[in-house]
PDB file of N, CA and C in Angstrom:
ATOM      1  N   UNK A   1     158.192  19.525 -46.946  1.00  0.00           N
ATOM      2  CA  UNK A   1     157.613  19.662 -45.641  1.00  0.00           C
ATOM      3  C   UNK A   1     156.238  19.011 -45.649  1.00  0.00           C
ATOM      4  N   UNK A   2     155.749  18.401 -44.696  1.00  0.00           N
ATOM      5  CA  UNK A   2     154.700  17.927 -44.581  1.00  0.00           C
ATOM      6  C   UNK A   2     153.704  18.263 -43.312  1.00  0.00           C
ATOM      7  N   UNK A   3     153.073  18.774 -42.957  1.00  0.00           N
ATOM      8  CA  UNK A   3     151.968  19.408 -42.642  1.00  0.00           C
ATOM      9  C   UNK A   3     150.810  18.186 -42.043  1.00  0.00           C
ATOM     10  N   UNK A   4     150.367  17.810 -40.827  1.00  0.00           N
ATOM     11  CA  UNK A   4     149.373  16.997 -40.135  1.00  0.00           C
ATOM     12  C   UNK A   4     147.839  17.502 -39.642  1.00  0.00           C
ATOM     13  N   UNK A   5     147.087  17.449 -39.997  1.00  0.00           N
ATOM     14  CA  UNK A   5     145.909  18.651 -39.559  1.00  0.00           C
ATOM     15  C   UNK A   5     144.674  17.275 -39.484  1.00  0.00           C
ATOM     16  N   UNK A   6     144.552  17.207 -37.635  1.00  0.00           N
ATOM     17  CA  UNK A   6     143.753  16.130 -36.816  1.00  0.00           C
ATOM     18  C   UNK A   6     142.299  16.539 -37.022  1.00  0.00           C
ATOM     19  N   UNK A   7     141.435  15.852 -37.460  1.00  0.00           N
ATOM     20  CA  UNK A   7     140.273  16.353 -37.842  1.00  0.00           C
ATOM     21  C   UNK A   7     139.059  15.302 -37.358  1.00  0.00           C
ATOM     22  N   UNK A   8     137.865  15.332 -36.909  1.00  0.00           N
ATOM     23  CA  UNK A   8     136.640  14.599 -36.464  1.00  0.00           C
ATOM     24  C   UNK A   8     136.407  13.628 -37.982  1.00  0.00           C
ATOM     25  N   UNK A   9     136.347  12.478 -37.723  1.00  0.00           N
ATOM     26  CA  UNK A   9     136.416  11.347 -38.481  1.00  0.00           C
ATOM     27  C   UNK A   9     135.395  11.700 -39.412  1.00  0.00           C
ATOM     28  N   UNK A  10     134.422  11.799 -39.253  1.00  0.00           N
ATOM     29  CA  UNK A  10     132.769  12.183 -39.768  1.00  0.00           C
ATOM     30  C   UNK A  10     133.574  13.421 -40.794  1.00  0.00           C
ATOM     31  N   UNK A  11     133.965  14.558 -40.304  1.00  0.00           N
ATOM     32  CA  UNK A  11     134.567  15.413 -41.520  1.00  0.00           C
ATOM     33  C   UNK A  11     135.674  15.049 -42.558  1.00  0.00           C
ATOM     34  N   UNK A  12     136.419  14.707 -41.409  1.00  0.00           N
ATOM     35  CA  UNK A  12     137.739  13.671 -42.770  1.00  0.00           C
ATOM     36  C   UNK A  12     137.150  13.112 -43.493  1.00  0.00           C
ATOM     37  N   UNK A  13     136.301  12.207 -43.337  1.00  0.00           N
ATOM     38  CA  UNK A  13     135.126  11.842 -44.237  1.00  0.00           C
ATOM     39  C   UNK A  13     134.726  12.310 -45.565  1.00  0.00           C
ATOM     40  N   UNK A  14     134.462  13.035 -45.366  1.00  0.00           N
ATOM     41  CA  UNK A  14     133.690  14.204 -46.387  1.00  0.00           C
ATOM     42  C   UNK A  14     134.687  15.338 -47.152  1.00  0.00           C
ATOM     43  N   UNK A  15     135.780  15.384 -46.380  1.00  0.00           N
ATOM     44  CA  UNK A  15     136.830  15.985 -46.884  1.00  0.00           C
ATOM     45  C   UNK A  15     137.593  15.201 -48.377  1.00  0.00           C
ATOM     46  N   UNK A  16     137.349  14.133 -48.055  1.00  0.00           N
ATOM     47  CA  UNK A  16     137.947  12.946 -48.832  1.00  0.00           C
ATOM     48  C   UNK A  16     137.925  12.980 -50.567  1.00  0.00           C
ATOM     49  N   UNK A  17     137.134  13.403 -50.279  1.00  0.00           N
ATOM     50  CA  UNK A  17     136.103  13.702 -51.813  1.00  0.00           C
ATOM     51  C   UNK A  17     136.765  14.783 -52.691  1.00  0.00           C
ATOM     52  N   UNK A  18     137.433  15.911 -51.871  1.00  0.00           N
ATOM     53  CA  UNK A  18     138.435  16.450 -52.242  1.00  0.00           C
ATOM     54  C   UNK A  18     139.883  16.695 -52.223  1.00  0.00           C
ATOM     55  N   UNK A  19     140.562  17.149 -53.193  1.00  0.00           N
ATOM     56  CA  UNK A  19     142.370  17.262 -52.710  1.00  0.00           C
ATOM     57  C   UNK A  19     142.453  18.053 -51.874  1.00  0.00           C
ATOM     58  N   UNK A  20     142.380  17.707 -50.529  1.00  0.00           N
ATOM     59  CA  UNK A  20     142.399  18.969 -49.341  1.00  0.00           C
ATOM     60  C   UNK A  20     143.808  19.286 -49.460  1.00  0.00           C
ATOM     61  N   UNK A  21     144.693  18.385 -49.970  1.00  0.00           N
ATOM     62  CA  UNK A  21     146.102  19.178 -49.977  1.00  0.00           C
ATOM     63  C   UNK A  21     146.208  20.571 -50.848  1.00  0.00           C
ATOM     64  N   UNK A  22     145.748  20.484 -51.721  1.00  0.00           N
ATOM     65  CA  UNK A  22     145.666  21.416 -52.836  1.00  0.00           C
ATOM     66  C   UNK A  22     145.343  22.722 -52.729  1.00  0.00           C
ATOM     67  N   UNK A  23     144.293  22.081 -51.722  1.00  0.00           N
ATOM     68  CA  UNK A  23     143.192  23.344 -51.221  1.00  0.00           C
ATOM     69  C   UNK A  23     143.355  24.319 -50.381  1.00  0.00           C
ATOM     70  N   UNK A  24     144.625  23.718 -49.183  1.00  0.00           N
ATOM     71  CA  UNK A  24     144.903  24.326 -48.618  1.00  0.00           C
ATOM     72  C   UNK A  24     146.198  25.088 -48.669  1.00  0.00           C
ATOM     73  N   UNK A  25     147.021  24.558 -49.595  1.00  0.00           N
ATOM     74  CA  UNK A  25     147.676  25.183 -50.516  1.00  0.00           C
ATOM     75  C   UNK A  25     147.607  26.304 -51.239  1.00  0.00           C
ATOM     76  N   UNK A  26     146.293  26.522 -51.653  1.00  0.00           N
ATOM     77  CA  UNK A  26     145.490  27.406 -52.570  1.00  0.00           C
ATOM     78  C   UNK A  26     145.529  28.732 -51.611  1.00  0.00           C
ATOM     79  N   UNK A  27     144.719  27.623 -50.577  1.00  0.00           N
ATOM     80  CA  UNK A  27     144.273  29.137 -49.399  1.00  0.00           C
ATOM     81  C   UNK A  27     145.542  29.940 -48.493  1.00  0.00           C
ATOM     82  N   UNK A  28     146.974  29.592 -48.694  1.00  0.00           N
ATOM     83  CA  UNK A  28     147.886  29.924 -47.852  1.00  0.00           C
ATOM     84  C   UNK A  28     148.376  30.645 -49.280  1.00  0.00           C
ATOM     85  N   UNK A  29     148.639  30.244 -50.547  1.00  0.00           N
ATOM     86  CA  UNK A  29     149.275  31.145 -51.320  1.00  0.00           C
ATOM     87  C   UNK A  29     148.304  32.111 -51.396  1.00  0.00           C
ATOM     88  N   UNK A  30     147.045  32.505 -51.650  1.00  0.00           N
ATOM     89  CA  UNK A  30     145.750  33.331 -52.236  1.00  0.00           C
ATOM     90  C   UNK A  30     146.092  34.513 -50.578  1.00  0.00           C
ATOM     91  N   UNK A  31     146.316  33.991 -49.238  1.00  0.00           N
ATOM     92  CA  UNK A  31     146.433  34.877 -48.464  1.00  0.00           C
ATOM     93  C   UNK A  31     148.029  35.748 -48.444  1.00  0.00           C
ATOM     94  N   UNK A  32     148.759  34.745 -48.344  1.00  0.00           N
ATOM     95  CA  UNK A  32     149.880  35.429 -48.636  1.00  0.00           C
ATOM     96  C   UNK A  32     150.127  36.362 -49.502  1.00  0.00           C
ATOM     97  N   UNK A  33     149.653  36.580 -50.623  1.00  0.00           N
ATOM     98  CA  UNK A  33     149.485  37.483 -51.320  1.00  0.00           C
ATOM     99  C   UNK A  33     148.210  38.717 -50.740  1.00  0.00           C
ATOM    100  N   UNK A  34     147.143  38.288 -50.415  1.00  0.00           N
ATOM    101  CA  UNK A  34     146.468  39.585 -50.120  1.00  0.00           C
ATOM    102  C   UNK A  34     147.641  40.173 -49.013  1.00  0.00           C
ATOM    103  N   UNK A  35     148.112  39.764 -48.011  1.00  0.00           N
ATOM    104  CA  UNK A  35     149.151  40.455 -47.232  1.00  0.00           C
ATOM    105  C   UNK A  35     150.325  40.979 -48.129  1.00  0.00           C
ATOM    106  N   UNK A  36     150.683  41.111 -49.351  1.00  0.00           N
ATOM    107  CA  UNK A  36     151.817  41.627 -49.503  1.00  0.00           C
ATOM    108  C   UNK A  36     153.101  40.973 -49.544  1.00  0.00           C
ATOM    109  N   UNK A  37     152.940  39.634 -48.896  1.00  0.00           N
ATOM    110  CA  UNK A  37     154.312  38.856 -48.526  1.00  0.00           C
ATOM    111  C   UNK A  37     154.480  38.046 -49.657  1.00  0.00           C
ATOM    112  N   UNK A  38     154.106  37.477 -50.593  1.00  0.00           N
ATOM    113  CA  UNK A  38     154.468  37.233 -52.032  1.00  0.00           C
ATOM    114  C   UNK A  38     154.219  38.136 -53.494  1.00  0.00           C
ATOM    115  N   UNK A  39     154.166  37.423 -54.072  1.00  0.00           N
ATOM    116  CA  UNK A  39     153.946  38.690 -55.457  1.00  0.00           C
ATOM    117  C   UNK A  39     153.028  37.028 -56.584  1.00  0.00           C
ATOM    118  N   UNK A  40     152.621  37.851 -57.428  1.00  0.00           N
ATOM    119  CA  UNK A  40     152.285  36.946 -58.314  1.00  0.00           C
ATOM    120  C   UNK A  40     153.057  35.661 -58.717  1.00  0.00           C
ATOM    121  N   UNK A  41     154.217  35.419 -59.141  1.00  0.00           N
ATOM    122  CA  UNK A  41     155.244  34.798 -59.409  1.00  0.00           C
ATOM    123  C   UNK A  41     155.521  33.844 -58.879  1.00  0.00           C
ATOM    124  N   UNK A  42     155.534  34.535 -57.244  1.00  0.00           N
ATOM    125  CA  UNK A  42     155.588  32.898 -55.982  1.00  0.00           C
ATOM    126  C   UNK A  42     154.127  32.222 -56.404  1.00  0.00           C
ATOM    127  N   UNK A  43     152.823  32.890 -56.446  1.00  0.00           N
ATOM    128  CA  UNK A  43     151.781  32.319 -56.327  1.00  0.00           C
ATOM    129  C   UNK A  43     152.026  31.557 -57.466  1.00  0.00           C
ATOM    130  N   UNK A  44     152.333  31.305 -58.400  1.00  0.00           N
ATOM    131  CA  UNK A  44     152.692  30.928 -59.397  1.00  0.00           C
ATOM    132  C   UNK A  44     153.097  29.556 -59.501  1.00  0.00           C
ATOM    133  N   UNK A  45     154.571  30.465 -58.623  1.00  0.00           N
ATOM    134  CA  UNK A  45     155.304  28.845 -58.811  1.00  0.00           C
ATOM    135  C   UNK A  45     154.909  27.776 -57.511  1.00  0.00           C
ATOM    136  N   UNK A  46     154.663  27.808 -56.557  1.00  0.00           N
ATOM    137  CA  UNK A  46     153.525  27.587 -55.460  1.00  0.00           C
ATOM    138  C   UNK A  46     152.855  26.517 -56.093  1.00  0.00           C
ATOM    139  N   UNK A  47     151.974  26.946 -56.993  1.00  0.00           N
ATOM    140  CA  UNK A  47     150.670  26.464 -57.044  1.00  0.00           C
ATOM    141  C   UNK A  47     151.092  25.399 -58.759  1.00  0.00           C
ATOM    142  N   UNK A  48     151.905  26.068 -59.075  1.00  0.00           N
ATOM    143  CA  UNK A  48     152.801  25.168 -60.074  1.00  0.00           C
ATOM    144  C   UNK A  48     151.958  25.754 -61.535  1.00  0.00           C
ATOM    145  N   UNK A  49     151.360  26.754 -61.912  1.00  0.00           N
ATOM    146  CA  UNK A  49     150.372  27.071 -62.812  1.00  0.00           C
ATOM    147  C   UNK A  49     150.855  27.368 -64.025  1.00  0.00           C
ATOM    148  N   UNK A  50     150.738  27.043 -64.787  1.00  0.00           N
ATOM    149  CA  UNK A  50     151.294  26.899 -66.448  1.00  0.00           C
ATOM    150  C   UNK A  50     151.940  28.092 -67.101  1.00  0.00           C
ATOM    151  N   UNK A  51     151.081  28.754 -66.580  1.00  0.00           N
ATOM    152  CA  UNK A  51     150.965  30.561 -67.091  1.00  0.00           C
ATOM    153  C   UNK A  51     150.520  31.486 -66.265  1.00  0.00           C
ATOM    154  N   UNK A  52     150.860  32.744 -66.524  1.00  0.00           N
ATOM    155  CA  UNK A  52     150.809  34.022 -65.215  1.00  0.00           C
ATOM    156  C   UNK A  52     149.045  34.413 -65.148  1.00  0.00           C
ATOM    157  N   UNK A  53     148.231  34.076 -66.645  1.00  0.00           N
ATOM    158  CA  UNK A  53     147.129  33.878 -66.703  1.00  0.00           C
ATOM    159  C   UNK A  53     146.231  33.161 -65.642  1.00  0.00           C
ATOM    160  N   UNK A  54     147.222  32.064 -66.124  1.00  0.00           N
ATOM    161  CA  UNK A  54     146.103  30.940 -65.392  1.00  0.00           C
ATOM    162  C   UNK A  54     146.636  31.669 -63.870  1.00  0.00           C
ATOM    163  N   UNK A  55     147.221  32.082 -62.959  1.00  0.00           N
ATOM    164  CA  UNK A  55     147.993  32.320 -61.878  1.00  0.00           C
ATOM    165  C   UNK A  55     146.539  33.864 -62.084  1.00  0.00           C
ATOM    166  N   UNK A  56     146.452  34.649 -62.652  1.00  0.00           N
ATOM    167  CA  UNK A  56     145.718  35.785 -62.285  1.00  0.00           C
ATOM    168  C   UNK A  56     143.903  35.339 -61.743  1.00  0.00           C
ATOM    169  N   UNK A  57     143.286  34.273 -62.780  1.00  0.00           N
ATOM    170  CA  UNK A  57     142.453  33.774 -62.670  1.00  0.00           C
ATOM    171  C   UNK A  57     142.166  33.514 -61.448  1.00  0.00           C
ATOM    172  N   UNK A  58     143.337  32.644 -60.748  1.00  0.00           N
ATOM    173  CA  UNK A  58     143.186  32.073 -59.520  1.00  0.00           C
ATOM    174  C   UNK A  58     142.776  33.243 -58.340  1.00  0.00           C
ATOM    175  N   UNK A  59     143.668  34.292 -58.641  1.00  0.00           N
ATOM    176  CA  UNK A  59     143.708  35.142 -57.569  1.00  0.00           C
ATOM    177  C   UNK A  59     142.385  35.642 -57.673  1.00  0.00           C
ATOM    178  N   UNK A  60     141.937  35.820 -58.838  1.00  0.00           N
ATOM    179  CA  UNK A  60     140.669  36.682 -59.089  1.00  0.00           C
ATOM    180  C   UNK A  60     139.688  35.406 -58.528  1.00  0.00           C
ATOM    181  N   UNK A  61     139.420  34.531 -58.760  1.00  0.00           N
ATOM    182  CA  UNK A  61     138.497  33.566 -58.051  1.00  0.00           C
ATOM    183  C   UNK A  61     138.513  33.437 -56.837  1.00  0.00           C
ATOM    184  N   UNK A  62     139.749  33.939 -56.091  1.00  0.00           N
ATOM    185  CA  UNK A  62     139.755  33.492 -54.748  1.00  0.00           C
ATOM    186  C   UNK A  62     139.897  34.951 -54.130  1.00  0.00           C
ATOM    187  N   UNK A  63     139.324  35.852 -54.506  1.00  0.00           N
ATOM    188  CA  UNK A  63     139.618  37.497 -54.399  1.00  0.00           C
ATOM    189  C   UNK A  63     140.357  38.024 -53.333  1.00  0.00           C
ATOM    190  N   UNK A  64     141.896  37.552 -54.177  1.00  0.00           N
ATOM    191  CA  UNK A  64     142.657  37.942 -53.199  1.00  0.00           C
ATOM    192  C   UNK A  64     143.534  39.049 -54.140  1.00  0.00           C
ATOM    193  N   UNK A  65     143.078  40.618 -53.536  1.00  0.00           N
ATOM    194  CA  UNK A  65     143.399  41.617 -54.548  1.00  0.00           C
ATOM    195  C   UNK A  65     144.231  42.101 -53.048  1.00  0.00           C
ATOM    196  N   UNK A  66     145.542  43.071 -54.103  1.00  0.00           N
ATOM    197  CA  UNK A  66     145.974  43.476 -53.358  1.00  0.00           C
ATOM    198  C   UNK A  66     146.093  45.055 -52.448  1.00  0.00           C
ATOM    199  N   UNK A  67     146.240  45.025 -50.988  1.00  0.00           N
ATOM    200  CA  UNK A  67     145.113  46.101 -50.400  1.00  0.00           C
ATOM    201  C   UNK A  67     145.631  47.418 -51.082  1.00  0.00           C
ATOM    202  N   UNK A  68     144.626  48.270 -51.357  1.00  0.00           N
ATOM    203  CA  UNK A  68     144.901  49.489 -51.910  1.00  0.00           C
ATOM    204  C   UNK A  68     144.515  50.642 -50.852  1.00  0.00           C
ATOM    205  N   UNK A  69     146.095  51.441 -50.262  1.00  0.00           N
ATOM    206  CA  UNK A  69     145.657  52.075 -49.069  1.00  0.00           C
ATOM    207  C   UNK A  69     145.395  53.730 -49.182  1.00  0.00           C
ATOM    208  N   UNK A  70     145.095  54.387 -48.734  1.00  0.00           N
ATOM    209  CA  UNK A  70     145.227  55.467 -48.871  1.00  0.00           C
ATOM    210  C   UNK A  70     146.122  56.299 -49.615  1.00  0.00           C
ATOM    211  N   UNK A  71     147.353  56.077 -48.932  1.00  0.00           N
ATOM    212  CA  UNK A  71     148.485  56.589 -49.359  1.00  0.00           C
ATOM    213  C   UNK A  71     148.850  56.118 -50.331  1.00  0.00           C
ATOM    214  N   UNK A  72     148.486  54.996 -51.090  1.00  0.00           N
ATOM    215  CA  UNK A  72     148.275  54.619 -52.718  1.00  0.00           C
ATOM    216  C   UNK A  72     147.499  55.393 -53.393  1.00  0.00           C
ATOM    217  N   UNK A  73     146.192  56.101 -52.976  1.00  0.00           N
ATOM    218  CA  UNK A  73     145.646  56.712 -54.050  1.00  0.00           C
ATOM    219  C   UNK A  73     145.937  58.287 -53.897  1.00  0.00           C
ATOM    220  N   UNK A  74     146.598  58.809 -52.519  1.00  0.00           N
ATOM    221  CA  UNK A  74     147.486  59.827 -52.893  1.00  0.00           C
ATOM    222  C   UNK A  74     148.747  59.771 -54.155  1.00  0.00           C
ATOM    223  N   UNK A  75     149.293  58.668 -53.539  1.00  0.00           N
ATOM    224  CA  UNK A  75     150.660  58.724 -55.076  1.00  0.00           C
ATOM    225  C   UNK A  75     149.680  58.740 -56.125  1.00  0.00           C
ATOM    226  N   UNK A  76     149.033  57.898 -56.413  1.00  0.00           N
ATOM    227  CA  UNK A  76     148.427  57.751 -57.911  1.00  0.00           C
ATOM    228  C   UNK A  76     147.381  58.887 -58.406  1.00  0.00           C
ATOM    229  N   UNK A  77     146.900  59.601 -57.440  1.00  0.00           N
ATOM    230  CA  UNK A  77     146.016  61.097 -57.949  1.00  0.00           C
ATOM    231  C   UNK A  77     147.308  61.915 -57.845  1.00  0.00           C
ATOM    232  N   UNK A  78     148.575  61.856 -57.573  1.00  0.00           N
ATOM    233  CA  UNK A  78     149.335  63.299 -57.686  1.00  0.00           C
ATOM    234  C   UNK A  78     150.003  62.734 -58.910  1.00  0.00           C
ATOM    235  N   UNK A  79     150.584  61.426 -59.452  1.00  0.00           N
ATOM    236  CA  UNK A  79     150.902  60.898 -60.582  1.00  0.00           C
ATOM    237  C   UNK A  79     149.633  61.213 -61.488  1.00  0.00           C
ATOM    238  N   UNK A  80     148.631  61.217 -61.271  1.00  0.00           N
ATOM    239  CA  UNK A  80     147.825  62.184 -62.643  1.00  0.00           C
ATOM    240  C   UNK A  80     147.798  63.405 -62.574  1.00  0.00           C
ATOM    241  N   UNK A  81     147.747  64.162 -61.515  1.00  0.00           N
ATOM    242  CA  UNK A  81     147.768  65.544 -61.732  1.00  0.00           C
ATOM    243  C   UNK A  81     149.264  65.882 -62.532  1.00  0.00           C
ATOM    244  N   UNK A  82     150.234  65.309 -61.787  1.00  0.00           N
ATOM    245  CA  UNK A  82     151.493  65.981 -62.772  1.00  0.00           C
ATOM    246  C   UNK A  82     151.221  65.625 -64.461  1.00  0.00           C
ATOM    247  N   UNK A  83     150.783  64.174 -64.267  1.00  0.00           N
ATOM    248  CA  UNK A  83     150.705  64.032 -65.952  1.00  0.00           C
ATOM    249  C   UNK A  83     149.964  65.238 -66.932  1.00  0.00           C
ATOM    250  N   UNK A  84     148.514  65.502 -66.138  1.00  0.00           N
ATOM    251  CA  UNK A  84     147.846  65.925 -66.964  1.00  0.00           C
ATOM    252  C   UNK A  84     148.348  67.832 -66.665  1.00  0.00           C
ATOM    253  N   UNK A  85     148.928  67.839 -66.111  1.00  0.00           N
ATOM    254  CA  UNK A  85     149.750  69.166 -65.644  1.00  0.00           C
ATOM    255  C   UNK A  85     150.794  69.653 -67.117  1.00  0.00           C
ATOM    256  N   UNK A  86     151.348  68.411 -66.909  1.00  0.00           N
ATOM    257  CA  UNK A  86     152.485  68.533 -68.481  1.00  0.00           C
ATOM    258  C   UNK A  86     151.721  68.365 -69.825  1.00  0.00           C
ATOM    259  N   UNK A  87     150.548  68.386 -70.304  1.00  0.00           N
ATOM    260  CA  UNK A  87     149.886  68.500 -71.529  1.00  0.00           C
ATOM    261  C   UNK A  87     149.427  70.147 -71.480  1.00  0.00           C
TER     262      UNK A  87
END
């Protein structure tokens, strides 16, 4: 698929200097993941990255963590209380 994005000459310009393909690449996998709609793996293979490392790095540079809601830190405080319940 190929993708067209019309831009003021003066910025294309200056854009030039970098792989804006890449970049924006970067920024659609790095969001897709803060939403939930991929997992590490796509970002991965996406972005074509050698290793799940190099793939964590990315996310962490581009801080796209994934949202931690409420009702996540209910499960995970009643998953310690039972744990520390059974010692």
């Amino acid at each position: 698929m190929q993708i067209v994005i019309e831009l003021p000459e003066q910025i294309a310009n200056q854009l030039q200097l970098v792989n804006i393909s890449r970049r924006v690449l970067e920024l659609i996998a790095a969001d897709r993941y803060r939403q939930g709609h991929i997992g590490a793996a796509e970002v991965r293979q996406i972005l074509k990255f050698s290793s799940r490392w190099e793939t964590y790095e990315f996310l962490k540079r581009e801080k796209a963590y994934l949202p931690y809601t409420e009702e996540d830190l209910d499960r995970d405080s009643q998953t310690i209380f039972n744990l520390l319940a059974q010692e």
